[in-house]
N, C-alpha and C. Protein backbone atom coordinates (compact mmCIF):
# COMPACT_ATOMS: atom_id res chain seq x y z
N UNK A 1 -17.46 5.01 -4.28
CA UNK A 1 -16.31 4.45 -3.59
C UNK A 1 -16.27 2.94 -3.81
N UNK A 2 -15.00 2.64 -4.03
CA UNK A 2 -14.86 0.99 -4.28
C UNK A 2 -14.77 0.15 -3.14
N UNK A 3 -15.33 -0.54 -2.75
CA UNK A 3 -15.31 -1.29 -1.39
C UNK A 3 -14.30 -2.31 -1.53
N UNK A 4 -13.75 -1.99 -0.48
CA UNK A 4 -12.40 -2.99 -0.03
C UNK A 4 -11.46 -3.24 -0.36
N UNK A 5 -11.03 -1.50 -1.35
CA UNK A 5 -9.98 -1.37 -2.22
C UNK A 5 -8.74 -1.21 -1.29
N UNK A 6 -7.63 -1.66 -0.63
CA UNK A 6 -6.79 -1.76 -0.05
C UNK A 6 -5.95 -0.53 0.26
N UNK A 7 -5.97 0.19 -1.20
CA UNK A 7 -5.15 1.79 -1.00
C UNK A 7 -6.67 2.58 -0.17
N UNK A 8 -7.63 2.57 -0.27
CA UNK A 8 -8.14 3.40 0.64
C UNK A 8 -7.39 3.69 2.15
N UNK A 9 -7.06 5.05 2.86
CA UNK A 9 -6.78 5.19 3.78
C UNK A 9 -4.95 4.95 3.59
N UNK A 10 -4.56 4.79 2.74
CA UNK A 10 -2.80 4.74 2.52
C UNK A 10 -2.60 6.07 2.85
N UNK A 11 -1.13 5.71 3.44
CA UNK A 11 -0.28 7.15 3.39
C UNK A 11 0.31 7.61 2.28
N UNK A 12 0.47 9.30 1.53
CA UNK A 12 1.31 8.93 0.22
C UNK A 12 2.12 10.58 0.24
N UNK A 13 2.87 10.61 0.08
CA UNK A 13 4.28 11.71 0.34
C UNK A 13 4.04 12.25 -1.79
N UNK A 14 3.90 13.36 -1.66
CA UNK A 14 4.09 14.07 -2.97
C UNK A 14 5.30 14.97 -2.61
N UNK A 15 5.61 15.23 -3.80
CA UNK A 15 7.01 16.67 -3.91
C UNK A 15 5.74 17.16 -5.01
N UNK A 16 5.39 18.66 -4.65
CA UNK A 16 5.08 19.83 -5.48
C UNK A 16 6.11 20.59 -5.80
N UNK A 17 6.61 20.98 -6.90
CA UNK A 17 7.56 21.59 -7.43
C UNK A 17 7.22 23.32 -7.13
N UNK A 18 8.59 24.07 -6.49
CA UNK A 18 8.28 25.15 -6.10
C UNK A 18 7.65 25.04 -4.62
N UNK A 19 6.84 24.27 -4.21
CA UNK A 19 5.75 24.10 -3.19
C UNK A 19 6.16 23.48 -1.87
N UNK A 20 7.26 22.04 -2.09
CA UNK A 20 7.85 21.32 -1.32
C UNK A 20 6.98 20.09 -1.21
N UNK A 21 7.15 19.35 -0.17
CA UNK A 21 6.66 18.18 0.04
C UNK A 21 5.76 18.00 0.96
N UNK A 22 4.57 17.43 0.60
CA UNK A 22 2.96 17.08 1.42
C UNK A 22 2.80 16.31 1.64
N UNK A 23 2.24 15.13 2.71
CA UNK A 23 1.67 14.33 3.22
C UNK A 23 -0.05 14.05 2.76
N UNK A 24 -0.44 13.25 2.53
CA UNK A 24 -1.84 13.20 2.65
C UNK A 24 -2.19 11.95 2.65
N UNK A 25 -3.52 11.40 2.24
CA UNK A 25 -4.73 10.20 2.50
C UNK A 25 -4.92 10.11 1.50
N UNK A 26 -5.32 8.27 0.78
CA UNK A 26 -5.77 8.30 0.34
C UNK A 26 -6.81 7.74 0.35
N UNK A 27 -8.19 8.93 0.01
CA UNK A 27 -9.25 9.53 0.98
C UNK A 27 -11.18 8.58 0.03
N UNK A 28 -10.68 8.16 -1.29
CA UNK A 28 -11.83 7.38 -2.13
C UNK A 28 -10.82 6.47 -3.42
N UNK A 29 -12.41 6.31 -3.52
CA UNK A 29 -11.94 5.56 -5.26
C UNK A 29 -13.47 5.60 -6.11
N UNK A 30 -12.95 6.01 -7.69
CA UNK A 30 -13.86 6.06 -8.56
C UNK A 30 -14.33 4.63 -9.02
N UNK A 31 -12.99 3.96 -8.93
CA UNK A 31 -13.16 2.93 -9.54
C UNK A 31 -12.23 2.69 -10.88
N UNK A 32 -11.63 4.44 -10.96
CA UNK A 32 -10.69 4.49 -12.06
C UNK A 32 -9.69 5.08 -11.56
N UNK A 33 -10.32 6.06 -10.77
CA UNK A 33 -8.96 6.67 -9.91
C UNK A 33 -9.30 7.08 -8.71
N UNK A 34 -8.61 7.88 -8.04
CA UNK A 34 -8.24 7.69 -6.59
C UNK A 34 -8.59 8.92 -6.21
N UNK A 35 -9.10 9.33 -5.07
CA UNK A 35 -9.32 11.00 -4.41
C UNK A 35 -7.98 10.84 -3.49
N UNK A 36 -7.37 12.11 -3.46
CA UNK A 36 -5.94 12.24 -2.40
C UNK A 36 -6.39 13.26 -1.64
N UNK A 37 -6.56 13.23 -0.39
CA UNK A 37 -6.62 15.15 0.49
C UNK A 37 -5.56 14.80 1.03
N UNK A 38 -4.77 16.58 0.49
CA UNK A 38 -3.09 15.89 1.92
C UNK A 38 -3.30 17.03 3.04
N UNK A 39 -2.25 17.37 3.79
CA UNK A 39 -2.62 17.72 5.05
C UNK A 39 -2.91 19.43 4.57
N UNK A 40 -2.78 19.87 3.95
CA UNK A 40 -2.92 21.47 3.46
C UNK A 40 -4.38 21.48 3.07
N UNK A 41 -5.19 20.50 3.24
CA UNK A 41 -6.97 20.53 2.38
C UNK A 41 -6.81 20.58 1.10
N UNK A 42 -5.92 20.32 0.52
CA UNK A 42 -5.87 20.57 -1.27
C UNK A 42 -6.69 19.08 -1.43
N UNK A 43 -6.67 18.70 -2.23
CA UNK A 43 -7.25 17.42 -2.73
C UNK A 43 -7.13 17.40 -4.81
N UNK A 44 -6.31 16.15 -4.88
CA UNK A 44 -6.47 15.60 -6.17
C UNK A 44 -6.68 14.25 -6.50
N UNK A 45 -7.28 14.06 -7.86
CA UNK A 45 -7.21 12.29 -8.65
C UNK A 45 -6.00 12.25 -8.98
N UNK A 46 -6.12 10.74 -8.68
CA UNK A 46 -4.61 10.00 -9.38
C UNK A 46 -5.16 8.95 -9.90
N UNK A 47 -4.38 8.38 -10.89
CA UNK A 47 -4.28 6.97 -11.56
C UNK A 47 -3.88 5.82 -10.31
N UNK A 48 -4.11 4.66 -10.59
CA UNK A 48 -4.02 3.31 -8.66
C UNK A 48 -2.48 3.41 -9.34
N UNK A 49 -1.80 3.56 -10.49
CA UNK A 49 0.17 3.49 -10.61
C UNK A 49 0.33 5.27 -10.03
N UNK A 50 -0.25 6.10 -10.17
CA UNK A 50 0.53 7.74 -9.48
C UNK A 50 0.08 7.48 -8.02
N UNK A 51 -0.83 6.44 -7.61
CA UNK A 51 -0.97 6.16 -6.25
C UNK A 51 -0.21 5.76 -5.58
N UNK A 52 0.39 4.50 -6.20
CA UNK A 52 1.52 3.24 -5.98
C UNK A 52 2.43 3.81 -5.63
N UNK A 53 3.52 5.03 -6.66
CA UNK A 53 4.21 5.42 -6.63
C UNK A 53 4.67 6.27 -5.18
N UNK A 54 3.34 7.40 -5.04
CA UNK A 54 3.47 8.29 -3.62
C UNK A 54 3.23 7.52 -2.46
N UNK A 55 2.98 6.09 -2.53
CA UNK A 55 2.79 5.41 -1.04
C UNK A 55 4.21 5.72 -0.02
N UNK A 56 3.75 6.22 1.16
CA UNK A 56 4.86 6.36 2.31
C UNK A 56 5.44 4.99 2.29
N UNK A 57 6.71 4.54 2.29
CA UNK A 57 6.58 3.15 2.12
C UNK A 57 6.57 2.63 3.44
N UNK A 58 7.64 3.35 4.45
CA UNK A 58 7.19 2.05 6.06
C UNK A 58 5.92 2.67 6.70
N UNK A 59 5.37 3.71 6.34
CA UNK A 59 4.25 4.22 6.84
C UNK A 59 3.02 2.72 6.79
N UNK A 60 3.35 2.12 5.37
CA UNK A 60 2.37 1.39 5.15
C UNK A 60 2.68 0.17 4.71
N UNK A 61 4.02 -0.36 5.01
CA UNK A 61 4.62 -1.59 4.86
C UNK A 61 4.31 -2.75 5.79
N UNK A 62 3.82 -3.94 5.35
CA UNK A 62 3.53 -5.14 6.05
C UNK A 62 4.65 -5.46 6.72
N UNK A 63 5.75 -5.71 5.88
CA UNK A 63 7.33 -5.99 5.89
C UNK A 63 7.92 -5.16 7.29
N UNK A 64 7.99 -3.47 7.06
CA UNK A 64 7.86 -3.02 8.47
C UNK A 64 7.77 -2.94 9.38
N UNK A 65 6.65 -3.39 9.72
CA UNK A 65 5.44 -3.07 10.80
C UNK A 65 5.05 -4.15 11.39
N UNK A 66 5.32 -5.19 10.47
CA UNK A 66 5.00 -6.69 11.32
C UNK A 66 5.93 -7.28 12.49
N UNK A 67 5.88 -8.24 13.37
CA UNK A 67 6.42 -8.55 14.44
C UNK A 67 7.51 -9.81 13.95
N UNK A 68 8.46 -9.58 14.79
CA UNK A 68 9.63 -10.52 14.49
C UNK A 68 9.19 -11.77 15.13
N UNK A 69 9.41 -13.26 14.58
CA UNK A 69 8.87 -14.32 15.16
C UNK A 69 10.27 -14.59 15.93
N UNK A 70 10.11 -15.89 17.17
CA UNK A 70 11.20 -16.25 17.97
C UNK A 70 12.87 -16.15 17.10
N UNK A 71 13.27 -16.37 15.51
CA UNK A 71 13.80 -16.83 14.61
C UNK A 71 14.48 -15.49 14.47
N UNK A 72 13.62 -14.26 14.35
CA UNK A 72 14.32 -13.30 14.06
C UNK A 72 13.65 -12.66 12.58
N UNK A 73 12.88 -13.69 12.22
CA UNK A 73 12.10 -13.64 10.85
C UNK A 73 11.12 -12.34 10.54
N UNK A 74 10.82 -11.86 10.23
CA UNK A 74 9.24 -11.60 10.04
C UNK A 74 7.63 -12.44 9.50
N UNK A 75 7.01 -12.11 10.65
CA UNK A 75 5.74 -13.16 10.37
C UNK A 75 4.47 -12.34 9.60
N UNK A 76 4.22 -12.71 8.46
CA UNK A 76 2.99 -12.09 7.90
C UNK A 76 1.74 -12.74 7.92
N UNK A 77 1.17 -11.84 8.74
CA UNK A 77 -0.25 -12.44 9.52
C UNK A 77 -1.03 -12.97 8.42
N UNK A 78 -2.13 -14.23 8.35
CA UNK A 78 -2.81 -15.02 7.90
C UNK A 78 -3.68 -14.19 6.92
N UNK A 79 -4.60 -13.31 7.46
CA UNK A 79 -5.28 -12.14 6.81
C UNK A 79 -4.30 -12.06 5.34
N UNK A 80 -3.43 -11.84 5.18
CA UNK A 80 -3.16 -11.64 3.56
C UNK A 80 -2.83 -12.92 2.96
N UNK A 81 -3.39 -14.09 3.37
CA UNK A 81 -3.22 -15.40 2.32
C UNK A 81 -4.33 -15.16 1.63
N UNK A 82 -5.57 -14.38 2.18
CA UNK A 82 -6.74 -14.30 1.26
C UNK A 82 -7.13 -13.08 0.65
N UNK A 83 -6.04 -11.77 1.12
CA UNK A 83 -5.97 -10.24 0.41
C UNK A 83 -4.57 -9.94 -0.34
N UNK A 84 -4.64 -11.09 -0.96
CA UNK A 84 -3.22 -11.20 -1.34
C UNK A 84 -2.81 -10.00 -2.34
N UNK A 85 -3.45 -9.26 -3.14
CA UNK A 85 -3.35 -7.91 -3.57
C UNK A 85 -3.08 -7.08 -2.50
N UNK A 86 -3.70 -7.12 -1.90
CA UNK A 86 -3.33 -6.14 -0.72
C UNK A 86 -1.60 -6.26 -0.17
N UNK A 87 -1.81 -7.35 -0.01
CA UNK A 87 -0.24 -7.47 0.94
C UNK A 87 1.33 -6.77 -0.28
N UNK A 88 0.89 -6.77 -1.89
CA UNK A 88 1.90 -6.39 -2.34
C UNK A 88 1.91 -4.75 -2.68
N UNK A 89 0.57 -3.88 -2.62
CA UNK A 89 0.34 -2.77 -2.50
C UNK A 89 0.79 -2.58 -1.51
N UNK A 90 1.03 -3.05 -0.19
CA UNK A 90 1.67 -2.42 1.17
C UNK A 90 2.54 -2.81 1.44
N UNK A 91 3.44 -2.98 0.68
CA UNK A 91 4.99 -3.35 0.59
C UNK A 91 5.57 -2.13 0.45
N UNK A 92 6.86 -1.60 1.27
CA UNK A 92 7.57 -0.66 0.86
C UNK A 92 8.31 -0.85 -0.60
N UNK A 93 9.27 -0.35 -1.16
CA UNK A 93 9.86 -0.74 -2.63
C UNK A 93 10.81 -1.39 -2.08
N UNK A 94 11.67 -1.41 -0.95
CA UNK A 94 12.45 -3.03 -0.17
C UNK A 94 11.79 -3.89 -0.54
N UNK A 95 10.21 -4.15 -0.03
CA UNK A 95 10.00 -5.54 -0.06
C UNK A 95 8.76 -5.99 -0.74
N UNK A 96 9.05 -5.02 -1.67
CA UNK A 96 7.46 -5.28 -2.99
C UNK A 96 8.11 -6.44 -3.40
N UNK A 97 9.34 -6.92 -4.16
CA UNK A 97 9.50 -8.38 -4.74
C UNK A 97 9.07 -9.47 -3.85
N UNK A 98 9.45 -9.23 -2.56
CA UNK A 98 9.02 -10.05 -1.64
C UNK A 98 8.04 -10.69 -1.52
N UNK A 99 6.76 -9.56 -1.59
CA UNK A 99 5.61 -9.98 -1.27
C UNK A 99 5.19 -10.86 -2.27
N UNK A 100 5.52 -10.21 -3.90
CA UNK A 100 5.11 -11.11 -5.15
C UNK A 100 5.48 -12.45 -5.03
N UNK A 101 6.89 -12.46 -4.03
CA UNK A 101 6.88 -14.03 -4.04
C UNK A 101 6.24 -14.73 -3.49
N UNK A 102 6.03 -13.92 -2.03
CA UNK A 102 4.57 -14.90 -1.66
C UNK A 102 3.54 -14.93 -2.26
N UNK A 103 2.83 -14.03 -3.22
CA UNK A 103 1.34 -13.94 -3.52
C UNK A 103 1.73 -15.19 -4.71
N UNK A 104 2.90 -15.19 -5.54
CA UNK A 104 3.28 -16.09 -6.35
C UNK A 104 2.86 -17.79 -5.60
N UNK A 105 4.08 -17.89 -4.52
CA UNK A 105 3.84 -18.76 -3.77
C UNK A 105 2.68 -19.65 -3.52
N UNK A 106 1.66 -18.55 -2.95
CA UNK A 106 0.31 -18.43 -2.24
C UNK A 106 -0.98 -19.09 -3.42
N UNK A 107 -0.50 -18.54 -4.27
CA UNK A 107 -1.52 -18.70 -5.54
C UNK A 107 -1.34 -20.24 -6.24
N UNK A 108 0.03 -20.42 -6.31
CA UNK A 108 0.12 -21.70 -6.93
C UNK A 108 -0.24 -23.08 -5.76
N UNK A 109 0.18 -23.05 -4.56
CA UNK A 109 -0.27 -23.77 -3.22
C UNK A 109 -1.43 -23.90 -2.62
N UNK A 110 -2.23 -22.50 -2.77
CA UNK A 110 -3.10 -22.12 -1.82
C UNK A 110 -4.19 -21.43 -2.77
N UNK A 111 -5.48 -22.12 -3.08
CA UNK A 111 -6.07 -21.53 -3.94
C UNK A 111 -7.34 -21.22 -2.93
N UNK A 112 -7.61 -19.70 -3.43
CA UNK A 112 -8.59 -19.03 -2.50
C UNK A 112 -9.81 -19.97 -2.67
């Protein structure tokens, strides 16, 4: 298992063809790819892009889930000026450009 790989523990929505649509975890990492168990006990590898792709997106969106400041804004807590990978993996596809602009931002201003 890869320590402190950010998709550990993501939510990720598959369509099985014929089968319908599953929920599951994502549950390790090789280091190359990913263990998935969804809620049926099946379990498969994925590539970290067939990962990307099945992420629930407000399940696991910063953008989401974060708290509106007095402004009306959204405030993204301090913790991702220094997991800045992280913060654009947990972007829904709304606000994946978003985040790049901050990690963009972040990187040229703010060097870890």
């Amino acid at each position: 298992m890869v320590r402190g790989d950010p998709v550990i523990g993501m939510s990720v929505l598959k369509e099985f063809p014929t089968h319908g649509y599953f929920s599951g975890t994502v549950v390790s990492s090789s280091g190359v790819t990913y263990r998935i168990r969804y809620t049926d006990g099946d379990c498969e590898e994925a590539t970290r892009a067939q990962v990307i792709e099945l992420l629930m997106p407000q399940a696991n969106c910063v953008f989401c889930s974060v708290k509106l400041s007095g402004d009306g804004s959204r405030v993204v807590p301090k913790y991702f000026i220094t997991h800045r990978e992280e913060l654009v993996v947990r972007a829904c596809s709304a606000h994946r450009a978003r985040a790049q602009g901050f990690v963009r931002t972040w990187t040229e201003n703010t060097p870890l």
